[in-house]
Protein backbone atom coordinates (compact mmCIF):
# COMPACT_ATOMS: atom_id res chain seq x y z
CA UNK A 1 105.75 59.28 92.68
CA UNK A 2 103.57 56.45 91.59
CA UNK A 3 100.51 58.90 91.37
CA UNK A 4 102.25 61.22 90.01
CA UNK A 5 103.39 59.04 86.69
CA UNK A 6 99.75 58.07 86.99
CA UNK A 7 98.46 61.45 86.03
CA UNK A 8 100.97 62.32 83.31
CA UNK A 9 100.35 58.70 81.90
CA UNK A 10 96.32 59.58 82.21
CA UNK A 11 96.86 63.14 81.01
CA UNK A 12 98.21 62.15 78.25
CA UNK A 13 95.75 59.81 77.03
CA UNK A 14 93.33 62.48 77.27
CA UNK A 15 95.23 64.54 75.29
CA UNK A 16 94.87 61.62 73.05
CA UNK A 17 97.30 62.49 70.18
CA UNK A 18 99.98 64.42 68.56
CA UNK A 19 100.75 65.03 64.72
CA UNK A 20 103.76 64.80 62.94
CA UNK A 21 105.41 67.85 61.68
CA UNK A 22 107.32 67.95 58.51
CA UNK A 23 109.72 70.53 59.76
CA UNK A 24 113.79 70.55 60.72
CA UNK A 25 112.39 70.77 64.88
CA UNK A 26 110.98 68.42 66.76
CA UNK A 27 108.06 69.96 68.23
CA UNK A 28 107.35 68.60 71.85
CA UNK A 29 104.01 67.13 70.72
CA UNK A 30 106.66 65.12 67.91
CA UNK A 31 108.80 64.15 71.35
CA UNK A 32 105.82 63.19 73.16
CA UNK A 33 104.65 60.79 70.43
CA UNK A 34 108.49 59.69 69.81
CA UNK A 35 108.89 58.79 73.80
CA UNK A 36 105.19 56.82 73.48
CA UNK A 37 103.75 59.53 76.50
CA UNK A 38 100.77 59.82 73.59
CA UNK A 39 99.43 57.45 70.86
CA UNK A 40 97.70 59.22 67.20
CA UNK A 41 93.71 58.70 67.09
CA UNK A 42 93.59 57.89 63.34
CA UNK A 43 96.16 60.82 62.44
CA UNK A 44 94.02 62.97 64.18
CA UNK A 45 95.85 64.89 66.88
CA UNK A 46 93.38 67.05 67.81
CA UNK A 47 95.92 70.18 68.99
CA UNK A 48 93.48 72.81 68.50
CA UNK A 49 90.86 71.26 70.63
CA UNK A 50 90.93 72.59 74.01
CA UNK A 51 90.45 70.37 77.58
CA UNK A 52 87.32 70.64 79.61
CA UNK A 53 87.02 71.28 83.40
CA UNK A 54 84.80 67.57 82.54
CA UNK A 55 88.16 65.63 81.15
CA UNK A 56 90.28 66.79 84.27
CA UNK A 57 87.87 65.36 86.40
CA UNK A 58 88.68 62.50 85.55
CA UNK A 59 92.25 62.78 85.27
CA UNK A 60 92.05 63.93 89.07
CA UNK A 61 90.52 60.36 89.86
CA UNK A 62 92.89 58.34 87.79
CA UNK A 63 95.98 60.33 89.65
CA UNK A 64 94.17 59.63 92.97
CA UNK A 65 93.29 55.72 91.93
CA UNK A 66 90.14 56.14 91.77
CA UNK A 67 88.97 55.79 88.62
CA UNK A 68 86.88 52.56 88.66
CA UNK A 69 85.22 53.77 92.08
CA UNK A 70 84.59 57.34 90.73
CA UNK A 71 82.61 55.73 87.93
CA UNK A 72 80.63 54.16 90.06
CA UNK A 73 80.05 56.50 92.38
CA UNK A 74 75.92 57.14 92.89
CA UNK A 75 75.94 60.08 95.20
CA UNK A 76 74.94 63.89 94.30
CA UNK A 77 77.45 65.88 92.87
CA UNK A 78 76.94 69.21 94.79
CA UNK A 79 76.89 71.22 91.96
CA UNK A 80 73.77 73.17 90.24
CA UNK A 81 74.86 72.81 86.90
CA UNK A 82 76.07 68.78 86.85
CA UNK A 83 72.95 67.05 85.72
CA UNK A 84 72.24 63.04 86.26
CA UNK A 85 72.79 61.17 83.41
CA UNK A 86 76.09 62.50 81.98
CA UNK A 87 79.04 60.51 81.59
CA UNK A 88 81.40 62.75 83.90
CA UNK A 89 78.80 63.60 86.48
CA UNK A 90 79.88 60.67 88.88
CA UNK A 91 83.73 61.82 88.20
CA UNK A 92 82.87 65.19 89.16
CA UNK A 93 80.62 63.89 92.61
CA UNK A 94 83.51 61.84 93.49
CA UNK A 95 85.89 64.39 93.39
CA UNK A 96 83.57 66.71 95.04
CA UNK A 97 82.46 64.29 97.52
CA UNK A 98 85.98 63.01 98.79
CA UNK A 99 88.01 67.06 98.56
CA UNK A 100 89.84 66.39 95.11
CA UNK A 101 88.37 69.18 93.15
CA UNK A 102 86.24 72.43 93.61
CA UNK A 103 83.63 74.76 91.88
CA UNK A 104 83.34 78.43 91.84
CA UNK A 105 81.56 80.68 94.24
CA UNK A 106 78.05 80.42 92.43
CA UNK A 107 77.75 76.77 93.32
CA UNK A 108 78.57 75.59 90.00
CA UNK A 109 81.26 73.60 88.32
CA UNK A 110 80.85 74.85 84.63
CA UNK A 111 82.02 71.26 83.31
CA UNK A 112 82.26 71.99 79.90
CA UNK A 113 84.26 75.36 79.95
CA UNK A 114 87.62 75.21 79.16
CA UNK A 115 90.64 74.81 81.34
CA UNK A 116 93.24 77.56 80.81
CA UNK A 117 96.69 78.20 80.81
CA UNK A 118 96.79 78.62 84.54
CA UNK A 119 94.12 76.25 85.29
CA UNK A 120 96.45 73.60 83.33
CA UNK A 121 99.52 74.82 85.27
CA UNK A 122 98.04 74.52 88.91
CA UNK A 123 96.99 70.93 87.75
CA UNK A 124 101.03 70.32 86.53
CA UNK A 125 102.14 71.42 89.21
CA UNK A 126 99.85 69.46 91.95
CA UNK A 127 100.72 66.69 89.99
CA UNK A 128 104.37 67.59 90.88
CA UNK A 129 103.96 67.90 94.39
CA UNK A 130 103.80 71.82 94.57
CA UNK A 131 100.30 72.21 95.85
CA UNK A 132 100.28 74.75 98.40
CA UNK A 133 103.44 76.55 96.97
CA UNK A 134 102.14 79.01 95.13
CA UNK A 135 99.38 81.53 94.67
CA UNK A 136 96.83 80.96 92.22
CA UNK A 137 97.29 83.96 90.39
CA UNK A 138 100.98 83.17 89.56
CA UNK A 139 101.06 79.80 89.31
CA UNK A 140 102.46 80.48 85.42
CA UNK A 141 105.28 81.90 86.80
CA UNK A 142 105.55 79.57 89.43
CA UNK A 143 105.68 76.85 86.78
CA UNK A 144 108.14 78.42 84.87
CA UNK A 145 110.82 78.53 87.40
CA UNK A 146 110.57 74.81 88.02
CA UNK A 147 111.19 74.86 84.15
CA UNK A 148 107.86 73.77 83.07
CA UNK A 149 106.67 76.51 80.30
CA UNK A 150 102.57 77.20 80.46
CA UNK A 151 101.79 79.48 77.89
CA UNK A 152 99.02 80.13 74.93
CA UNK A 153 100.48 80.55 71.39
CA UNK A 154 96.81 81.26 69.80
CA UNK A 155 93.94 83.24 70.91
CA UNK A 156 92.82 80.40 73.68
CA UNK A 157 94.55 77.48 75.29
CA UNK A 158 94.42 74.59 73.64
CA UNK A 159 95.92 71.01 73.50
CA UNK A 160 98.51 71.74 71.57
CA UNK A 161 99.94 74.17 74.05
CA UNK A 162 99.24 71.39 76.46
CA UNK A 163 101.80 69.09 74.84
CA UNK A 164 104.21 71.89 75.33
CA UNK A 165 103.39 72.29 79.16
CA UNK A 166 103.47 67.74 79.41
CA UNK A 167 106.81 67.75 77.78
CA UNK A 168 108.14 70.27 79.66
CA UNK A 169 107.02 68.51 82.96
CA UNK A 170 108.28 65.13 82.05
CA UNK A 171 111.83 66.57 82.17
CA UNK A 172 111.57 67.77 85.36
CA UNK A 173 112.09 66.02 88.69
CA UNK A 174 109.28 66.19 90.68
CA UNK A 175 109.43 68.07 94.15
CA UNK A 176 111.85 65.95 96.45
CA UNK A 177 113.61 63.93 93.73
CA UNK A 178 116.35 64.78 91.29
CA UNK A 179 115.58 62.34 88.45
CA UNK A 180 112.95 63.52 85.68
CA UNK A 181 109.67 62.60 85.63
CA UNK A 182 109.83 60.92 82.26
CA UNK A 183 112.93 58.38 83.63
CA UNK A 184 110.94 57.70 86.53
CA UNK A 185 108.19 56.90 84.60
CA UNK A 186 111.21 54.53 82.26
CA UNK A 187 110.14 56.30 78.86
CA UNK A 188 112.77 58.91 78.42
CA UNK A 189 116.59 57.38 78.77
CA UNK A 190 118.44 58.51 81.66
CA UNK A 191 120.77 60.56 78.88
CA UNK A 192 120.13 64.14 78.04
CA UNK A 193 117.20 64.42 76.04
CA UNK A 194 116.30 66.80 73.47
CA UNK A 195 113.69 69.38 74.37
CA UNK A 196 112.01 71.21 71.43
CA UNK A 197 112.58 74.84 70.50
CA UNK A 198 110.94 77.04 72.96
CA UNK A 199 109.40 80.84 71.89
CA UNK A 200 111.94 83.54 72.69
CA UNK A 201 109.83 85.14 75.04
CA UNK A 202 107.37 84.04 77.50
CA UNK A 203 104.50 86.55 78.77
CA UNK A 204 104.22 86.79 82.46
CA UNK A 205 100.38 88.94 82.76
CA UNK A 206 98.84 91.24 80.14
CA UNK A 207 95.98 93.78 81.59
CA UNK A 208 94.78 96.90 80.82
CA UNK A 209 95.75 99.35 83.27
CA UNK A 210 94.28 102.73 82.09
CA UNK A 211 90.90 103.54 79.67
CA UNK A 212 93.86 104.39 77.23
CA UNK A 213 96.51 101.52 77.49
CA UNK A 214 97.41 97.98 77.73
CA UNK A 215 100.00 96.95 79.75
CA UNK A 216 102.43 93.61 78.76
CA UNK A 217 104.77 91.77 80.97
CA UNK A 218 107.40 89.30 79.89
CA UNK A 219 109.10 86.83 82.47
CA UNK A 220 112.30 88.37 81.53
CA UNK A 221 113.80 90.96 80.22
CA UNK A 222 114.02 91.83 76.53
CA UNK A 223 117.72 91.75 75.22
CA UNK A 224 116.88 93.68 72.46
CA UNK A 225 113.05 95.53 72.29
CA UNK A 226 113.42 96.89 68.81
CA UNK A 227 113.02 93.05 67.61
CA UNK A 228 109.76 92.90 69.30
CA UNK A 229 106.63 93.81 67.54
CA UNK A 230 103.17 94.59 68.40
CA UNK A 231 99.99 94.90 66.88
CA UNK A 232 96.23 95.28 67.84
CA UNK A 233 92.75 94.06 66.17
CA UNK A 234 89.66 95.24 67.36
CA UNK A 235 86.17 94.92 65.44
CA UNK A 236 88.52 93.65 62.45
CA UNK A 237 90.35 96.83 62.59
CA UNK A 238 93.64 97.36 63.08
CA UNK A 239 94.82 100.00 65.98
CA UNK A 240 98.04 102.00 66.40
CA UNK A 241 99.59 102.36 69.93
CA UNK A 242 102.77 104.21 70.99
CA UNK A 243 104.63 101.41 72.42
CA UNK A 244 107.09 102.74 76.08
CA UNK A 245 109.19 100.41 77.58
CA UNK A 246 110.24 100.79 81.26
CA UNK A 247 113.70 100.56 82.60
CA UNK A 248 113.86 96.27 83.38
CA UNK A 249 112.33 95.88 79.31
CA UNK A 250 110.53 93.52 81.25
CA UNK A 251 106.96 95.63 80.88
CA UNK A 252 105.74 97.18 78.10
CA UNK A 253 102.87 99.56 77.40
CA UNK A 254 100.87 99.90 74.59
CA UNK A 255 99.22 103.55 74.81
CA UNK A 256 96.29 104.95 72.47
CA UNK A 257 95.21 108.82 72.40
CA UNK A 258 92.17 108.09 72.70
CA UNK A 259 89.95 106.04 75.58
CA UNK A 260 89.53 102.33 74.14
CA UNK A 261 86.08 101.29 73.16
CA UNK A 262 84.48 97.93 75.62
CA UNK A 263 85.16 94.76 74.07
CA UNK A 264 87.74 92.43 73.14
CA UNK A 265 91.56 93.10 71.42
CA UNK A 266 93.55 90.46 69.75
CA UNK A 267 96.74 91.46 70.69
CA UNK A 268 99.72 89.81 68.71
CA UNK A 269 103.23 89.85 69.67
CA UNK A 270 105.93 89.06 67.38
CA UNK A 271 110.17 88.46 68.07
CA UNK A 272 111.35 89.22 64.52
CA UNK A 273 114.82 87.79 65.23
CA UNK A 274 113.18 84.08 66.29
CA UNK A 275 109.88 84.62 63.62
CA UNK A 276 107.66 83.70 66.71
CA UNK A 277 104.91 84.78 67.98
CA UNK A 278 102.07 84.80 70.61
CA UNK A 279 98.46 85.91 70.46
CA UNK A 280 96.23 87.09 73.37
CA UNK A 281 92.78 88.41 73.92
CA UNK A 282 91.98 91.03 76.03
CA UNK A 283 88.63 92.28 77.46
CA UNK A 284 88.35 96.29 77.91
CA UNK A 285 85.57 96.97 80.49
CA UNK A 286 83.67 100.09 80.21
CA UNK A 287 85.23 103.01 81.87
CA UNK A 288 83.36 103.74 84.90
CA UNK A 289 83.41 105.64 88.43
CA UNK A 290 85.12 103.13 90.85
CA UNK A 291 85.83 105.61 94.14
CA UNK A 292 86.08 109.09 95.03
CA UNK A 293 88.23 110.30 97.67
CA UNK A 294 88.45 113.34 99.98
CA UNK A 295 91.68 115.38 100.86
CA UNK A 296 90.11 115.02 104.35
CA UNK A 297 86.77 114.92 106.15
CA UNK A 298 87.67 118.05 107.15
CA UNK A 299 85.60 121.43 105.78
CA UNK A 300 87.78 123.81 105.65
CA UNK A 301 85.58 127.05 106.47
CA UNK A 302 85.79 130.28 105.28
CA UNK A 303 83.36 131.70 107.76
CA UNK A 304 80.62 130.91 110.09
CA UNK A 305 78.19 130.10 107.09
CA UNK A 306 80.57 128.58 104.23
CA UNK A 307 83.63 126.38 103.54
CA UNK A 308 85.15 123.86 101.04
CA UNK A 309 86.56 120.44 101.36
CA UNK A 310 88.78 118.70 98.15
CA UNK A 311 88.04 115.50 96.65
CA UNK A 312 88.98 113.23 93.64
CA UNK A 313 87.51 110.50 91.07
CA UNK A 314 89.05 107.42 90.47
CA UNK A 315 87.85 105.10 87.65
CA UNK A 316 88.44 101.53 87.62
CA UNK A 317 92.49 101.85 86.90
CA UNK A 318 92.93 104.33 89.23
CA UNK A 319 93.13 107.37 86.55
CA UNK A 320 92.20 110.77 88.49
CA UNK A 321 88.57 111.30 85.97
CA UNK A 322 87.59 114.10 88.07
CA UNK A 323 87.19 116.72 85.44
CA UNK A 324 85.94 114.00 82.71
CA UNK A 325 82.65 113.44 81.79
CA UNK A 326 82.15 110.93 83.75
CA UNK A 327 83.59 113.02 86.89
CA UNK A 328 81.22 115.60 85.50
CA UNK A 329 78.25 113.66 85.69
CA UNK A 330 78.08 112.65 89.74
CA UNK A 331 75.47 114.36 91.83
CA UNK A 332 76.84 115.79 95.26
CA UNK A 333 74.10 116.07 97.82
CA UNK A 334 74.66 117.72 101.66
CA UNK A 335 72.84 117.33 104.70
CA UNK A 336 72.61 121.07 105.43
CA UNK A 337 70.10 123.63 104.62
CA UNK A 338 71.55 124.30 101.05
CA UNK A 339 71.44 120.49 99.87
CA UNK A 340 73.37 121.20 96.39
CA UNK A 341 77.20 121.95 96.76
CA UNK A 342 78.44 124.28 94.41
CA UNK A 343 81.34 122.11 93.04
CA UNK A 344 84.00 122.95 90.44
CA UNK A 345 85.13 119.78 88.25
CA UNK A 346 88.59 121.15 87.09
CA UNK A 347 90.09 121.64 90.19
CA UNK A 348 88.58 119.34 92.38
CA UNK A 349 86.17 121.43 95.21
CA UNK A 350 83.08 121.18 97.05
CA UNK A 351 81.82 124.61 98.37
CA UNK A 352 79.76 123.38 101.35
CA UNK A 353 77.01 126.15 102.97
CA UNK A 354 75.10 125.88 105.95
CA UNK A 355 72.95 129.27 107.84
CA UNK A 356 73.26 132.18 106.18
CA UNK A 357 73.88 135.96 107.85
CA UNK A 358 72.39 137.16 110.15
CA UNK A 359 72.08 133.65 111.84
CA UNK A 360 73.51 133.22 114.60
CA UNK A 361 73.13 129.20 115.79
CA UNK A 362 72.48 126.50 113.26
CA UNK A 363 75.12 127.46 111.26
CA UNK A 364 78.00 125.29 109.57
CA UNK A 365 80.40 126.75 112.82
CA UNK A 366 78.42 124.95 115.36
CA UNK A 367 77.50 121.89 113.04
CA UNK A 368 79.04 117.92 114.49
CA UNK A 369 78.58 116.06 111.29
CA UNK A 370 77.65 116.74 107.59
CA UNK A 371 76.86 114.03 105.42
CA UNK A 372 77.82 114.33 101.90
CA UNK A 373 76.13 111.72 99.40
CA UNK A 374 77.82 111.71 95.81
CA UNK A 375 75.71 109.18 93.34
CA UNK A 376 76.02 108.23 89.76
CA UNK A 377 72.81 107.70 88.73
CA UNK A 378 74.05 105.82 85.58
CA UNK A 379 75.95 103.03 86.65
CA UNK A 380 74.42 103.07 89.91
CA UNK A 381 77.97 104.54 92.03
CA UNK A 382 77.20 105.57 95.38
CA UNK A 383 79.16 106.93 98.28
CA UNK A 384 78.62 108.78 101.23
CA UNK A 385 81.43 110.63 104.27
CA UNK A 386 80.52 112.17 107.63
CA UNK A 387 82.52 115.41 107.41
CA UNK A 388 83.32 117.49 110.30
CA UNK A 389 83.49 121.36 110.15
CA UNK A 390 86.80 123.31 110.99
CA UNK A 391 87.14 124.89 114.45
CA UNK A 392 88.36 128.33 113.34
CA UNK A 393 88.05 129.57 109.83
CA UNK A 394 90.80 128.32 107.60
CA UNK A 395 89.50 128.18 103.92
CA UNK A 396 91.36 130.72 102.55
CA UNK A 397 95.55 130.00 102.75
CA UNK A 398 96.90 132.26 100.41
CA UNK A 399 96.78 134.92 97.60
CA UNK A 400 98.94 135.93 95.31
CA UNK A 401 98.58 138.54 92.19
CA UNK A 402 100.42 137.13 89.06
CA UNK A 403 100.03 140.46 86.92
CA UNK A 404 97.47 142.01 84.63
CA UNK A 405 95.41 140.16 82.04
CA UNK A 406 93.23 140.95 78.78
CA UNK A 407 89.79 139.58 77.67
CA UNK A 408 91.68 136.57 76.01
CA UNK A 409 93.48 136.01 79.41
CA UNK A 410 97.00 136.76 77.82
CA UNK A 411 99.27 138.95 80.43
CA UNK A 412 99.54 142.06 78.96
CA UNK A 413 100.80 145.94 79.97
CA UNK A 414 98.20 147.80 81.58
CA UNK A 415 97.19 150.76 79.06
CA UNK A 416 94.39 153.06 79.83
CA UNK A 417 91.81 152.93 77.36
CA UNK A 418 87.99 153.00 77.75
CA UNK A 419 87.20 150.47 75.23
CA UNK A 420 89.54 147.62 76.76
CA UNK A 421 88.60 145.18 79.45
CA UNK A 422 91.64 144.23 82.32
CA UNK A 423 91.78 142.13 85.03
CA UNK A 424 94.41 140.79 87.58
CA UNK A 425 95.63 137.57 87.54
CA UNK A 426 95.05 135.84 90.53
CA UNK A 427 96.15 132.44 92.62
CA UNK A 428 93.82 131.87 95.15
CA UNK A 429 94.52 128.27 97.41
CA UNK A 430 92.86 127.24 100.38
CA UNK A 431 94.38 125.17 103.05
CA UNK A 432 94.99 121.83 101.20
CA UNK A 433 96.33 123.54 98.45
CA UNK A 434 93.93 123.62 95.96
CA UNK A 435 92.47 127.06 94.48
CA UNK A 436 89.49 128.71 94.93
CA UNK A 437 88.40 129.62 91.90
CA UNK A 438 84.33 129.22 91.83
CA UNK A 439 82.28 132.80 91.28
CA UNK A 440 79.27 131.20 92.84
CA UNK A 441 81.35 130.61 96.24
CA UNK A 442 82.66 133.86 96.10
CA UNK A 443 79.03 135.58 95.44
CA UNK A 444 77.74 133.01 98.32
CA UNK A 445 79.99 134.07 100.86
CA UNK A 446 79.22 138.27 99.78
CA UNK A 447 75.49 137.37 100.54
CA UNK A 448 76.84 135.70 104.09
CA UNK A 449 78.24 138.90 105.22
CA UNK A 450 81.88 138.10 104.06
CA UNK A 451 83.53 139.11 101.23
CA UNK A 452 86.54 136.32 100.27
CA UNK A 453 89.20 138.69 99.19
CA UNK A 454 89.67 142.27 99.49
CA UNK A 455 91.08 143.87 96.15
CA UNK A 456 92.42 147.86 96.94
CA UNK A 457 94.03 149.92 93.87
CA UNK A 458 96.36 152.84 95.32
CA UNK A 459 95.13 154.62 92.09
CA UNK A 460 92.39 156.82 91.95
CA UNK A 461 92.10 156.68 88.78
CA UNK A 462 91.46 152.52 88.90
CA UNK A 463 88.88 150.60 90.29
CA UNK A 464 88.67 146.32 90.85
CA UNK A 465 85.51 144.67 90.88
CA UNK A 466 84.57 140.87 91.21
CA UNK A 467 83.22 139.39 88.07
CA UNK A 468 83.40 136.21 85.78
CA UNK A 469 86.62 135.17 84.06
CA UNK A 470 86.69 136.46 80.66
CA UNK A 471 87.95 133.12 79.79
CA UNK A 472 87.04 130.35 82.35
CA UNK A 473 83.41 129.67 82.73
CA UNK A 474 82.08 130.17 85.87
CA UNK A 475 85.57 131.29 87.61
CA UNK A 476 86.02 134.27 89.76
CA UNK A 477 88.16 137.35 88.09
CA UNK A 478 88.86 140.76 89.21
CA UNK A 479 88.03 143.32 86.68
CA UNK A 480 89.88 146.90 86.67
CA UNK A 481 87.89 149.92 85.51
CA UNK A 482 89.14 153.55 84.98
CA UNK A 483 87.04 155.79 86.84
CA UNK A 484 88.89 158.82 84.77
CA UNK A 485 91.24 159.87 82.48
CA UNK A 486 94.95 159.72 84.03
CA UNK A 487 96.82 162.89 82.90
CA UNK A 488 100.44 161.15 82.41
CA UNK A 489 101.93 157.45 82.69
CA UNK A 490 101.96 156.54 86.13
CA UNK A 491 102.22 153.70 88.58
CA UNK A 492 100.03 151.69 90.75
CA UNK A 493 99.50 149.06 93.20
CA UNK A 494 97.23 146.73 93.39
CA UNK A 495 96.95 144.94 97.35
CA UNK A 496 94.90 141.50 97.69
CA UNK A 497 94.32 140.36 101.06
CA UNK A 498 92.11 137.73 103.05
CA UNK A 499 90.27 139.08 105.45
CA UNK A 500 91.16 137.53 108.95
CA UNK A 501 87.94 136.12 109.38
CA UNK A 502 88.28 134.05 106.17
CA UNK A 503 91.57 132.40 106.96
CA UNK A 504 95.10 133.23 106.84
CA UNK A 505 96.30 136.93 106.53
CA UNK A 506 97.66 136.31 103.73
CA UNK A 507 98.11 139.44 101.24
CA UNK A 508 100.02 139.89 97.90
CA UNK A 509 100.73 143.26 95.83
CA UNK A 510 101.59 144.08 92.66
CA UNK A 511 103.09 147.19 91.17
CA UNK A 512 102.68 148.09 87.38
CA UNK A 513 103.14 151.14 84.96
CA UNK A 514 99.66 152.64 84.24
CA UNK A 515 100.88 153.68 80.15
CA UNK A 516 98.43 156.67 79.22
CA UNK A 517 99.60 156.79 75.47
């Protein structure tokens, strides 16, 4: 206990001083001066100052009583950035030395950034006898449910908010003991005393957690979310969002149309009913390729020669960006005989070819392991899978014919006319349930020996052929020509089926009028 009053009593010397507000509330820095915790430096209070990793230094070797060794202290302080010379650099190779503080994973100690809000909590609530409690990463939250309130009202943390966080501390017992800090210490009476008017919301974690969106959490639920207001600045610009709550009105998003450009947003959030607010600054990274992954490592083959596997992009906030430019822009490489894939972006397929008819041996049938390298040459992305080929031919699942088609790809009657272009309107899926829609891998598997899907008309007077969607670049369609003139209105059925050595027997028909008008 006696440490611990030593650290508040130390902390708040280094906080130095609070003002005097002319307003109706107390304010806790007002409290803190009124209970002597903190003495004015000439009317200077200094509350939008912020601490330094430096000044708690040496408020970790007054706590410890230390102090007058620390200053002393001769030895090296283990850090590559804490020079001889300056005044805190024996504070800092004490505390280093003797276990009291640490650096980051660089080696350095950066002694003149400045502590944040969670920084300052974890350093509360050692102080309190919580170390080891909590994890680092909510040790605001932590704080708040022993009552003491860590939070940033501006765009950074600064001392004011850390009069906030003291006086919220000294009314608290530490861990073990019932009786507040501040009556231990024998500066607050042991009567209720007043604490000052806290915000009416507290924010828990704000990230962004898609290239489009920021995502807000309060530490409890909003009574009423229509009082709550946001707004954005980025670049001195102000930015609209569609704001969604979810079903606790404990998270918020704040969603754009577009993708938001890198840098930082000053995001301000307002309670109309209490005329508070709080300000933070977020960084938006880049958008960039973070992992792909397969449906399997698995190729699903078609025949002896050819077969496709299924994959998907991530970026950094695990948004599928598979048919984005970015998803666009990866380079797939094979370890077979035909090193470039033909791949199709929009639905998420790697057509994988190894031999060619009439081989017989070194073909993708009798291959162990494939490698399959994707790279973005960009940002530097790489990753690589050992894929296995299927035992039996599986790539094709099933077929179905939707109806008939125009040039524009709207479904339409079929009419016979020699000036108008048809086709049927196909669902092709292979195994995993994705289609099969490239042209390339349906040409590639013709020149293997192996057509992918037989298309019959029971018409004579109608003929399908395999060509390129009138609509969809590069996709497969099945064109129907009149090979004559019909002499009335009749019908006719068009059968699909997968040939056996492709995969499933799978076969659809579909029966329409054919209108001669």
């Amino acid at each position: 206990m006696k440490k611990i009053i030593q650290i508040l009593l130390i902390l708040a010397l280094v906080l130095m001083t609070c003002p005097t507000y002319a307003t109706d509330t107390e304010t806790a820095a007002d409290l803190l001066l009124k209970y002597k915790f903190i003495a004015g430096d000439n009317g200077d209070p200094m509350v939008e100052k912020a601490l330094t990793r430096a000044e708690v230094a040496v408020i970790i070797a007054e706590m410890n009583g230390v102090k007058d060794t620390a200053a002393q202290y001769k030895g090296a302080s283990g850090f590559s950035d804490v020079a001889e010379g300056k005044w805190y650099t024996p504070y800092v190779a004490y505390g280093k030395a003797n276990d009291l503080l640490g650096g980051y994973p660089d080696g350095t100690f950066k002694p003149e950034a400045e502590v944040t809000s969670r920084e300052f909590a974890a350093f509360l609530m050692n102080a309190m006898g919580y170390k080891g409690d909590y994890e680092f990463d909510n040790v605001t939250s932590f704080s708040a449910s022993k009552n003491v309130w860590v939070d940033v009202k501006g765009v950074k943390f600064v001392r004011g908010d850390a009069f906030d966080a003291l006086w919220s501390a000294v009314n608290q017992p530490a861990k073990g003991s019932t009786v507040p800090i501040g009556v231990k210490m024998g500066k607050l009476p042991a009567t209720s005393v007043p604490t000052p008017v806290k915000e009416a919301f507290q924010i828990f974690d704000i990230n962004v957690n898609t290239a489009k969106s920021i995502q807000i959490q309060f530490e409890n639920p909003i009574k009423d979310t229509s009082q709550i207001n946001f707004s954005a600045l980025y670049q001195a610009s102000t930015l609209n969002f569609k704001t969604s709550w979810d079903a606790t009105k404990t998270t918020v998003t704040l969603s754009s149309p577009w993708d938001l450009n890198s840098g930082d947003y000053i995001i301000t959030i307002s309670d109309i009913s209490s005329d508070t607010s709080i300000v933070k600054t977020v960084k938006i990274e880049p958008q960039k390729v973070s992992r792909v992954e397969l449906d399997s490592n698995t190729i699903e083959r078609f025949n002896d020669y050819i077969g496709t596997i299924g994959y998907t992009v991530y970026d950094q906030y695990g948004v599928d960006i598979t048919n984005s430019t970015l998803g666009r822009n990866l380079n797939f490489v094979v370890g077979t005989d035909h090193p470039k894939p033909i791949v199709n972006f929009e639905h998420g397929t790697i057509i994988i070819q190894k031999g060619a008819r009439p081989q017989s041996s070194n073909t993708l049938r009798f291959a162990q392991n494939i490698a399959l390298g994707i790279i973005d040459t960009a940002s530097g992305f790489s990753t690589s899978f050992e894929l296995t080929p299927s035992l039996l031919p599986t790539g094709i699942h099933q077929v179905e014919i939707k109806g008939i088609i125009d040039q524009n790809g709207n479904n339409t009657e079929l009419i016979y006319s020699p000036t108008k272009d048809y086709y049927l309107d196909l669902r092709i899926w292979d195994s995993n349930g994705r289609q099969v829609v490239n042209k390339d891998a349906f040409d590639q598997l013709s020149m293997a020996g192996q057509e992918l899907l037989l298309i019959i008309a029971s018409d004579p007077f109608c003929e399908v052929t395999k060509t390129v969607h009138p609509t969809k670049s590069g996709e497969v369609a099945y064109k129907i020509t009149f090979k004559s003139t019909p002499n009335a209105t009749t019908m006719v059925t068009f059968l699909a089926q997968v040939p056996e050595a492709i995969g499933s027997t799978s076969t659809s028909t579909f029966t329409t009028k054919l209108i001669k008008e």
